[in-house]
C-alpha atoms as a PDB file:
ATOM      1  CA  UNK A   1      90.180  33.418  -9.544  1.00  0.00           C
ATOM      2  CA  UNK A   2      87.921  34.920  -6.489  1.00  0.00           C
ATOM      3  CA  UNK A   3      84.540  34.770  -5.633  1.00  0.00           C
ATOM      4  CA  UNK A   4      82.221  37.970  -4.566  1.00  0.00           C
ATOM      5  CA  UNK A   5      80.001  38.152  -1.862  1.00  0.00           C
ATOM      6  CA  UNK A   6      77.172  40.637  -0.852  1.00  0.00           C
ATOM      7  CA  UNK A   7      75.469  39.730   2.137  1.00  0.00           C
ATOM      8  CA  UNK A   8      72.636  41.881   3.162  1.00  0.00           C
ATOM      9  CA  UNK A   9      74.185  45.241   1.657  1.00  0.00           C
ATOM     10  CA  UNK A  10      71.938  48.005   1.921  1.00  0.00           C
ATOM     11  CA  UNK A  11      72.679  51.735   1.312  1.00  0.00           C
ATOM     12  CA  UNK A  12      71.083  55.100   2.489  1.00  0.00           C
ATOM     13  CA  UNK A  13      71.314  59.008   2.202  1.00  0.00           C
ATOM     14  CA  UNK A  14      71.364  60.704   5.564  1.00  0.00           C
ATOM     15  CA  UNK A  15      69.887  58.032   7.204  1.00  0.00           C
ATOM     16  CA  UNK A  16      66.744  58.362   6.051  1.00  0.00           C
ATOM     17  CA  UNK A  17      66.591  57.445   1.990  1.00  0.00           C
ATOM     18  CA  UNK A  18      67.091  54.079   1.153  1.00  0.00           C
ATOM     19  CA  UNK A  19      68.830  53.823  -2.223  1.00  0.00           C
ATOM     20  CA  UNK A  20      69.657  50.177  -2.137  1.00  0.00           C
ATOM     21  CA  UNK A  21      67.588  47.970  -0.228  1.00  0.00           C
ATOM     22  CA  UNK A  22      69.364  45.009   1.918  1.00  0.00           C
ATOM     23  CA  UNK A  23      70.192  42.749  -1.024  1.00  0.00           C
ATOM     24  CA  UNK A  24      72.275  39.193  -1.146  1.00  0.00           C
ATOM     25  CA  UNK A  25      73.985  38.133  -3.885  1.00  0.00           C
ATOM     26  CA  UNK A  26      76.782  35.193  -4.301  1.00  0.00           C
ATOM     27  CA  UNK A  27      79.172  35.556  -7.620  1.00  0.00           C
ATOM     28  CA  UNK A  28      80.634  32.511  -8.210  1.00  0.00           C
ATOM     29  CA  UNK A  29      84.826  32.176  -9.249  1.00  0.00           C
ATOM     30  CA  UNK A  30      84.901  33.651 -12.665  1.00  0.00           C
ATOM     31  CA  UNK A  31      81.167  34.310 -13.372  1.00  0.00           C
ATOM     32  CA  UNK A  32      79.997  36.929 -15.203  1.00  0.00           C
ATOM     33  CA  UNK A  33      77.124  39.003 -13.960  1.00  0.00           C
ATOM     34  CA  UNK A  34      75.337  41.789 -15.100  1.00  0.00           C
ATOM     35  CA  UNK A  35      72.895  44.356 -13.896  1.00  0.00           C
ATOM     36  CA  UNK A  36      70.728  45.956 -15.317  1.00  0.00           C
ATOM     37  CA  UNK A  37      67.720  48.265 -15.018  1.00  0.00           C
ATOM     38  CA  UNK A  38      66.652  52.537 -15.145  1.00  0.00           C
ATOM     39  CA  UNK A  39      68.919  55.426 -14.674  1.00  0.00           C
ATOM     40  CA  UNK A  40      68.560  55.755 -10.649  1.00  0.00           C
ATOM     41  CA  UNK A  41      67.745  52.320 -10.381  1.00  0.00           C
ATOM     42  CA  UNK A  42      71.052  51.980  -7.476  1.00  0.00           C
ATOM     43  CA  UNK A  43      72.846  49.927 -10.032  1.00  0.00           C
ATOM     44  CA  UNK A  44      75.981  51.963 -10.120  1.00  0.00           C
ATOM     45  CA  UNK A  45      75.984  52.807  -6.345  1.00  0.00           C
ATOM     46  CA  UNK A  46      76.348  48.997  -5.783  1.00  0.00           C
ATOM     47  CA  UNK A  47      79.028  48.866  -7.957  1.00  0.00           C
ATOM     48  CA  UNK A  48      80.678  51.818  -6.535  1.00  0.00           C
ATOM     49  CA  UNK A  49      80.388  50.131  -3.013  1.00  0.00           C
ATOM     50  CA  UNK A  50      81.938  46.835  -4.329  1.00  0.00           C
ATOM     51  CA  UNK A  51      84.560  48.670  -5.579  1.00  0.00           C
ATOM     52  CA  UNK A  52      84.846  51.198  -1.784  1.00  0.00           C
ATOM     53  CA  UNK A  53      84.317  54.294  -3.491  1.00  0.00           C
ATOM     54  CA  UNK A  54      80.973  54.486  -1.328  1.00  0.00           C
ATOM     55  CA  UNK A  55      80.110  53.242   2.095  1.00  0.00           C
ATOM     56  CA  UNK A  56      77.967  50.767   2.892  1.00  0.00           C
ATOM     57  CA  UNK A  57      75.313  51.562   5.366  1.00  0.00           C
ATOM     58  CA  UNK A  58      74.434  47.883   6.610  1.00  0.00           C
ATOM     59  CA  UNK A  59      75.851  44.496   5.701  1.00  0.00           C
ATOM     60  CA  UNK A  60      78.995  42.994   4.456  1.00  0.00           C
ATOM     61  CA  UNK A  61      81.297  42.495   0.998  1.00  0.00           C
ATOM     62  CA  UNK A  62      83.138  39.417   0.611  1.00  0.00           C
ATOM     63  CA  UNK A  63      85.610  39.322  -2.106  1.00  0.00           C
ATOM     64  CA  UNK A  64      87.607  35.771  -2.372  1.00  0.00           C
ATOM     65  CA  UNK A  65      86.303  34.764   1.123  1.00  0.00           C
ATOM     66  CA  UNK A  66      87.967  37.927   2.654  1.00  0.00           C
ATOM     67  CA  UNK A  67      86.061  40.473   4.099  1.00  0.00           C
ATOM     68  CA  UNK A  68      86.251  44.246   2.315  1.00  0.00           C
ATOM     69  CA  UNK A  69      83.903  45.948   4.033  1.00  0.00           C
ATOM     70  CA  UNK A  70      85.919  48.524   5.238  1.00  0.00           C
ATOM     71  CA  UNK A  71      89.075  48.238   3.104  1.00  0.00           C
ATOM     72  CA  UNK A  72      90.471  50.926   1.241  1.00  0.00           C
ATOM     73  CA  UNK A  73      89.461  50.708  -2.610  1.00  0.00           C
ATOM     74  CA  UNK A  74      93.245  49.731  -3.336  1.00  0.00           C
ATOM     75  CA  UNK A  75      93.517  46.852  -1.037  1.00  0.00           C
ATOM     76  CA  UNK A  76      90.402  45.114  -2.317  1.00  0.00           C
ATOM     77  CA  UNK A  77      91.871  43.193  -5.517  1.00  0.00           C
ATOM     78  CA  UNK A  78      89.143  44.974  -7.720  1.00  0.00           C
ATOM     79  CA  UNK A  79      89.524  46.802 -11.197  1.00  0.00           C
ATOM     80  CA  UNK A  80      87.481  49.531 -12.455  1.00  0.00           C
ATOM     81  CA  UNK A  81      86.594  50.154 -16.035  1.00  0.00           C
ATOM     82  CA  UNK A  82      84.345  53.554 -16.442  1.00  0.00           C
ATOM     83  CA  UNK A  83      82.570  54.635 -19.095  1.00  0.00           C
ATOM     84  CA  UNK A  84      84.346  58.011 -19.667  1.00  0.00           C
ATOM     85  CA  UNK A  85      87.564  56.296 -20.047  1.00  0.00           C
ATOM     86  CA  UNK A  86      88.869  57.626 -17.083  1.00  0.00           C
ATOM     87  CA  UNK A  87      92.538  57.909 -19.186  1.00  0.00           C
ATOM     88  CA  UNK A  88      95.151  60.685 -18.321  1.00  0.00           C
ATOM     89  CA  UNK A  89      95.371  62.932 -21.915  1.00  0.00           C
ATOM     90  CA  UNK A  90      98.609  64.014 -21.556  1.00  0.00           C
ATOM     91  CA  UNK A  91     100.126  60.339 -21.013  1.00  0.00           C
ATOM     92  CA  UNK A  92     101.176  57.536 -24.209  1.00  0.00           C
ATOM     93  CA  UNK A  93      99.135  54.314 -24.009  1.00  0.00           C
ATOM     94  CA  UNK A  94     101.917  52.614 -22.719  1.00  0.00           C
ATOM     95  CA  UNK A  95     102.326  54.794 -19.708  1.00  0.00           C
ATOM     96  CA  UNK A  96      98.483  55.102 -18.868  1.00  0.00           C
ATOM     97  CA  UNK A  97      98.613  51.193 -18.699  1.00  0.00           C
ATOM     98  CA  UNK A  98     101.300  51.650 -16.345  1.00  0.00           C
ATOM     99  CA  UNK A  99     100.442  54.057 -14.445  1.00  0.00           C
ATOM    100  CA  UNK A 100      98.449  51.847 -11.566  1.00  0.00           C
ATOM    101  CA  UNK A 101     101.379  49.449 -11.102  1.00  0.00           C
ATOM    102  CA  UNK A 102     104.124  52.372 -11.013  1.00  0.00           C
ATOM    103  CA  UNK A 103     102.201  53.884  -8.320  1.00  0.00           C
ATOM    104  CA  UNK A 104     101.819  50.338  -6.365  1.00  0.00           C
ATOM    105  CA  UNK A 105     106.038  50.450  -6.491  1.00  0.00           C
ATOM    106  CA  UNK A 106     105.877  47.277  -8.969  1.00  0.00           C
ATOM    107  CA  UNK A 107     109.392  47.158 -10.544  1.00  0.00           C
ATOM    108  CA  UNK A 108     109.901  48.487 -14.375  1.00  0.00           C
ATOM    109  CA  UNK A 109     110.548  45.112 -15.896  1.00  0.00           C
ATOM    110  CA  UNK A 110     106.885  43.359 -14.594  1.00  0.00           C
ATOM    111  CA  UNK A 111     105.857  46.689 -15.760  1.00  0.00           C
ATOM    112  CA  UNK A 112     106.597  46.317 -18.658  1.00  0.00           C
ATOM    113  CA  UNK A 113     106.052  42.461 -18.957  1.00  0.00           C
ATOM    114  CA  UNK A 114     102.471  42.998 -17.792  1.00  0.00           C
ATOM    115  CA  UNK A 115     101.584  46.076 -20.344  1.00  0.00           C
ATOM    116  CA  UNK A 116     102.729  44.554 -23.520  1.00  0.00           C
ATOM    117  CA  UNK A 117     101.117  41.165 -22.444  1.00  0.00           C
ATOM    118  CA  UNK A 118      97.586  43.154 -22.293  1.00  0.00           C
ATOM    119  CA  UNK A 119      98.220  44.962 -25.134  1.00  0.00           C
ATOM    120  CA  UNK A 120      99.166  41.852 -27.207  1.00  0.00           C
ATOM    121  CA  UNK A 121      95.441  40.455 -25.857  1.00  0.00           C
ATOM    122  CA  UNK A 122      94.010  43.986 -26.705  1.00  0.00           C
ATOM    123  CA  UNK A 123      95.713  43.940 -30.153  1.00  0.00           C
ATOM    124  CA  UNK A 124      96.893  47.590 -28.987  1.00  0.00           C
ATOM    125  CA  UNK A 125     100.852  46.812 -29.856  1.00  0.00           C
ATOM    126  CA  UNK A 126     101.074  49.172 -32.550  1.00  0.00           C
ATOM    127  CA  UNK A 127      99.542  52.101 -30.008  1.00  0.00           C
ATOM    128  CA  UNK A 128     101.754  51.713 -27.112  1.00  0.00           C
ATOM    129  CA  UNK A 129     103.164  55.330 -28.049  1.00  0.00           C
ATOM    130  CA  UNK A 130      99.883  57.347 -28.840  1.00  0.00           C
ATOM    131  CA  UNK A 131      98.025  59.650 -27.053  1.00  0.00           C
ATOM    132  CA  UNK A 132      94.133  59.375 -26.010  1.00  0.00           C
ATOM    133  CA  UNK A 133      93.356  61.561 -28.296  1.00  0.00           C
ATOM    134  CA  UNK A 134      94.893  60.223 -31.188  1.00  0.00           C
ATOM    135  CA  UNK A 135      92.848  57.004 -30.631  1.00  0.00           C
ATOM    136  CA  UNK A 136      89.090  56.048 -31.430  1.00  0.00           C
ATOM    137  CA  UNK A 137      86.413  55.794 -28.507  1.00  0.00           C
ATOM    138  CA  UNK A 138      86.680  51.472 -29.075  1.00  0.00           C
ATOM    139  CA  UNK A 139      90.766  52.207 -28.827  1.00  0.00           C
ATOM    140  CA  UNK A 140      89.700  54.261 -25.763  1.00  0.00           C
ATOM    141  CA  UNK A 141      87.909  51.747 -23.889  1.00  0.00           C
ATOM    142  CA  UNK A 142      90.401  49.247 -25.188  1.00  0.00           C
ATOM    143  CA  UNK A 143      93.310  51.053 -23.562  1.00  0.00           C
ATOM    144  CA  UNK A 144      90.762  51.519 -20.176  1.00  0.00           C
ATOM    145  CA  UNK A 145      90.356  47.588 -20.121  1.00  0.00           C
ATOM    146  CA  UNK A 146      94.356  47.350 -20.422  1.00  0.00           C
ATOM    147  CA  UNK A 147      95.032  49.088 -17.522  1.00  0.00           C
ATOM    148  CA  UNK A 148      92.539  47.359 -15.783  1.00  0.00           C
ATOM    149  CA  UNK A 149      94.009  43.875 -17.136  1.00  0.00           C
ATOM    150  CA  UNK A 150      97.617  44.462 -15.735  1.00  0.00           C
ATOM    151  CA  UNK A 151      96.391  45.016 -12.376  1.00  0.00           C
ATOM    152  CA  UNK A 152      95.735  41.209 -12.464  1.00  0.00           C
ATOM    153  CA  UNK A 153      92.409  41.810  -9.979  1.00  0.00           C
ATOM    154  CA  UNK A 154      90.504  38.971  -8.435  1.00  0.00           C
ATOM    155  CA  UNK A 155      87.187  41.344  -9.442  1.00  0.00           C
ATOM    156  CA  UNK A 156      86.292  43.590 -12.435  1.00  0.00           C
ATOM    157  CA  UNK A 157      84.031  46.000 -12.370  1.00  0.00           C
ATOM    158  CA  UNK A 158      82.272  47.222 -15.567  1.00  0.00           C
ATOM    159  CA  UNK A 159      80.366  51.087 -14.889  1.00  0.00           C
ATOM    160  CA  UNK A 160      78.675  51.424 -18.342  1.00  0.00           C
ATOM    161  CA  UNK A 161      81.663  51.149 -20.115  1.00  0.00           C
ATOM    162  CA  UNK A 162      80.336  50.487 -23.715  1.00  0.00           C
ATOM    163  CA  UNK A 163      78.013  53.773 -23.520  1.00  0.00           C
ATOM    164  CA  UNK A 164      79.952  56.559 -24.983  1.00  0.00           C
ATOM    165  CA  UNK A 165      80.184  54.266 -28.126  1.00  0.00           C
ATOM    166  CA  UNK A 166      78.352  54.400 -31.320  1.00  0.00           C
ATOM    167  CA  UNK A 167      75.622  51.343 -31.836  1.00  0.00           C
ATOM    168  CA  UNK A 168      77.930  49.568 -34.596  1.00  0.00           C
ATOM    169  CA  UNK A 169      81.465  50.338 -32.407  1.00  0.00           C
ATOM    170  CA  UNK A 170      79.216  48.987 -29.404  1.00  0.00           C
ATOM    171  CA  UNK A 171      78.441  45.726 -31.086  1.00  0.00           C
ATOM    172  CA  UNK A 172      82.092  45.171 -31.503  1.00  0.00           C
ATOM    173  CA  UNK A 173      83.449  46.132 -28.216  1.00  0.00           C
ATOM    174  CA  UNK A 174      80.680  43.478 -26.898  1.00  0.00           C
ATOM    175  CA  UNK A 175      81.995  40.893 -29.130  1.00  0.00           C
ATOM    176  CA  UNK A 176      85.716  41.459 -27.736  1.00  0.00           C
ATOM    177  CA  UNK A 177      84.661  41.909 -24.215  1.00  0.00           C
ATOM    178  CA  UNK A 178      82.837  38.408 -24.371  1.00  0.00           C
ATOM    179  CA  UNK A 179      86.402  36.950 -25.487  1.00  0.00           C
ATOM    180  CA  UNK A 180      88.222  38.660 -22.759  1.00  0.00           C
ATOM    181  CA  UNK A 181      86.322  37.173 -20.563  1.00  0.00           C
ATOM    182  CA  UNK A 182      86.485  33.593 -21.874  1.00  0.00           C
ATOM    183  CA  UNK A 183      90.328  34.309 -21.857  1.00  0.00           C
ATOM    184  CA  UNK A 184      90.990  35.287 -18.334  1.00  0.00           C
ATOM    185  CA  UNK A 185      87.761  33.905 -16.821  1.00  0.00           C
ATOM    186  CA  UNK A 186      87.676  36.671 -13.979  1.00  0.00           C
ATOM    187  CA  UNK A 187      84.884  37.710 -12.152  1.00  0.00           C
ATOM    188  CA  UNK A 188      82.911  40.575 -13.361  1.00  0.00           C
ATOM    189  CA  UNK A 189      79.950  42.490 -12.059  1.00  0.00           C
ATOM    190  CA  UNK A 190      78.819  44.845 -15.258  1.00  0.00           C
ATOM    191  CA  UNK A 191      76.816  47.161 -15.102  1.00  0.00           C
ATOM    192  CA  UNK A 192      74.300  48.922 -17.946  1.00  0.00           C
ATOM    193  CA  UNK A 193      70.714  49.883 -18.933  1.00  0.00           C
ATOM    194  CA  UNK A 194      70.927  48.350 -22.070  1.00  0.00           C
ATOM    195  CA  UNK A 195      68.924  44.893 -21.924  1.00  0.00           C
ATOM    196  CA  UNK A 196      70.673  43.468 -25.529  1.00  0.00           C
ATOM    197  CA  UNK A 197      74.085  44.350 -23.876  1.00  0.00           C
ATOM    198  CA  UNK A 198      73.299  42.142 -21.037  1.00  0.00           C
ATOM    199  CA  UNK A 199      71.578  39.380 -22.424  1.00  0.00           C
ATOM    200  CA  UNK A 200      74.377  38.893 -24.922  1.00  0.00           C
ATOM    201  CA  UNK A 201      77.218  39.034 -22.126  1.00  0.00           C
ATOM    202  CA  UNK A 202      76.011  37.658 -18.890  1.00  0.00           C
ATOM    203  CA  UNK A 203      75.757  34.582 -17.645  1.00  0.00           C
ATOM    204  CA  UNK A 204      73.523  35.785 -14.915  1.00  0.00           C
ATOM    205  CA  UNK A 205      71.146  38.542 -15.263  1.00  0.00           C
ATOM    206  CA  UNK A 206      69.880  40.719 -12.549  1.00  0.00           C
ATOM    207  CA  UNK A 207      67.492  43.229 -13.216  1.00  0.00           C
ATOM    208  CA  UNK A 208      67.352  46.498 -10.709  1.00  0.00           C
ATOM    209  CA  UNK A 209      64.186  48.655  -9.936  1.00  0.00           C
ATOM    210  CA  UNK A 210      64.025  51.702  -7.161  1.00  0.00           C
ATOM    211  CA  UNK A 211      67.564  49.705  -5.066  1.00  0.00           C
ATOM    212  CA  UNK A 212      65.647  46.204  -5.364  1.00  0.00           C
ATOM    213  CA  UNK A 213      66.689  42.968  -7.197  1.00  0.00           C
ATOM    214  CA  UNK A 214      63.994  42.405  -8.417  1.00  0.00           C
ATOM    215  CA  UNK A 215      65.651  39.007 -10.441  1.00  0.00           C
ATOM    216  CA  UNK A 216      67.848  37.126 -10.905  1.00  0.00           C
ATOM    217  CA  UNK A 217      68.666  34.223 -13.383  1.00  0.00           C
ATOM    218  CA  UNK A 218      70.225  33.096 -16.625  1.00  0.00           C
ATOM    219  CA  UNK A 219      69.377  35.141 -19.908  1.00  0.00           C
ATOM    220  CA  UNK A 220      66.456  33.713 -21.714  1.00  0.00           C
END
């Protein structure tokens, strides 16, 4: 397990618009945080800048006591799981799962080990061979949280994921994503505007307004 750091990490357009303002935060080994707050709040541009897919303007990411900063998104032990799936439609299951660690040179057999270890935990054995778009939007996200598993990452990183999903599917997938979570105890920063979604899965809540924390604690 890894811990995540944010020390001071501010962001800005051009120079000149602030869109987060310097903020701190310390995740502890396997915690689960979530934030939440308004469409434009800067929730998902902090995420995005844990994860390197955006600069950060001033301050520093930690991510199990190493410094990321500056480190390619591929060297920095995170996972991403999007909202929009993010899956390749003319791939199986199976080989979307796989893709990540095929890429990474990882030989066929931990490949394969890995894939049909997350799909066991998924309960996605008897889909290995399907398409996306033979599957459900809960199969979906199911299959995007697979291919995050298998990466084995010291971080995940949750962008909305439950969104797309109908309010009963939703309840579900919050249900199993509480599980995974007790079963691999990683870190996760999750992000949403939905203040049920993260009152029933954080352990920490922080709420976001205009690129300001403006809290932080334990759900009521």
């Amino acid at each position: 397990m890894a811990g995540l750091k944010l020390q001071a990490v501010s962001k800005s357009w051009d120079g000149k618009t602030q869109v987060i303002q310097p903020l701190t935060l310390d995740v502890a080994d396997g915690e689960f945080i979530v934030m939440v707050g308004p469409s434009g709040c800067g929730k998902s541009t902090l995420l995005r800048m844990v994860a390197g897919l955006e600069r950060v303007t001033s301050g520093d990411i930690w991510i199990d006591r190493k410094r990321v900063t500056e480190m390619e998104p591929k060297d920095r032990g995170i996972a991403m799981v999007f909202q929009n799936y993010a899956l390749y439609p003319h791939m199986s299951v199976e080989e979307n799962m796989a893709w990540g660690l095929k890429i990474r040179g990882m030989g066929k057999g931990l490949i394969a080990e890995r894939v049909q270890e997350a799909a066991r935990i998924l309960e996605l054995d008897g889909l290995l061979k399907r398409r996306p778009r033979e599957l459900s939007g809960g199969q979906r996200q199911r299959v995007a949280m697979g291919r995050a598993i298998v990466r084995d990452p010291a971080v995940f990183l949750f962008d909305e994921p439950l969104s797309n999903l109908d309010a009963k599917l939703r309840v579900q997938m919050r249900l199993e994503l509480q599980q995974l979570h007790r079963r691999l105890k990683t870190t996760s920063l999750y992000v949403t505007h939905d203040q049920v979604e993260a009152m029933t899965l954080a352990q920490r809540v922080m709420v976001m307004n205009k690129g300001v924390a403006e809290q932080i604690g334990t759900p009521v």
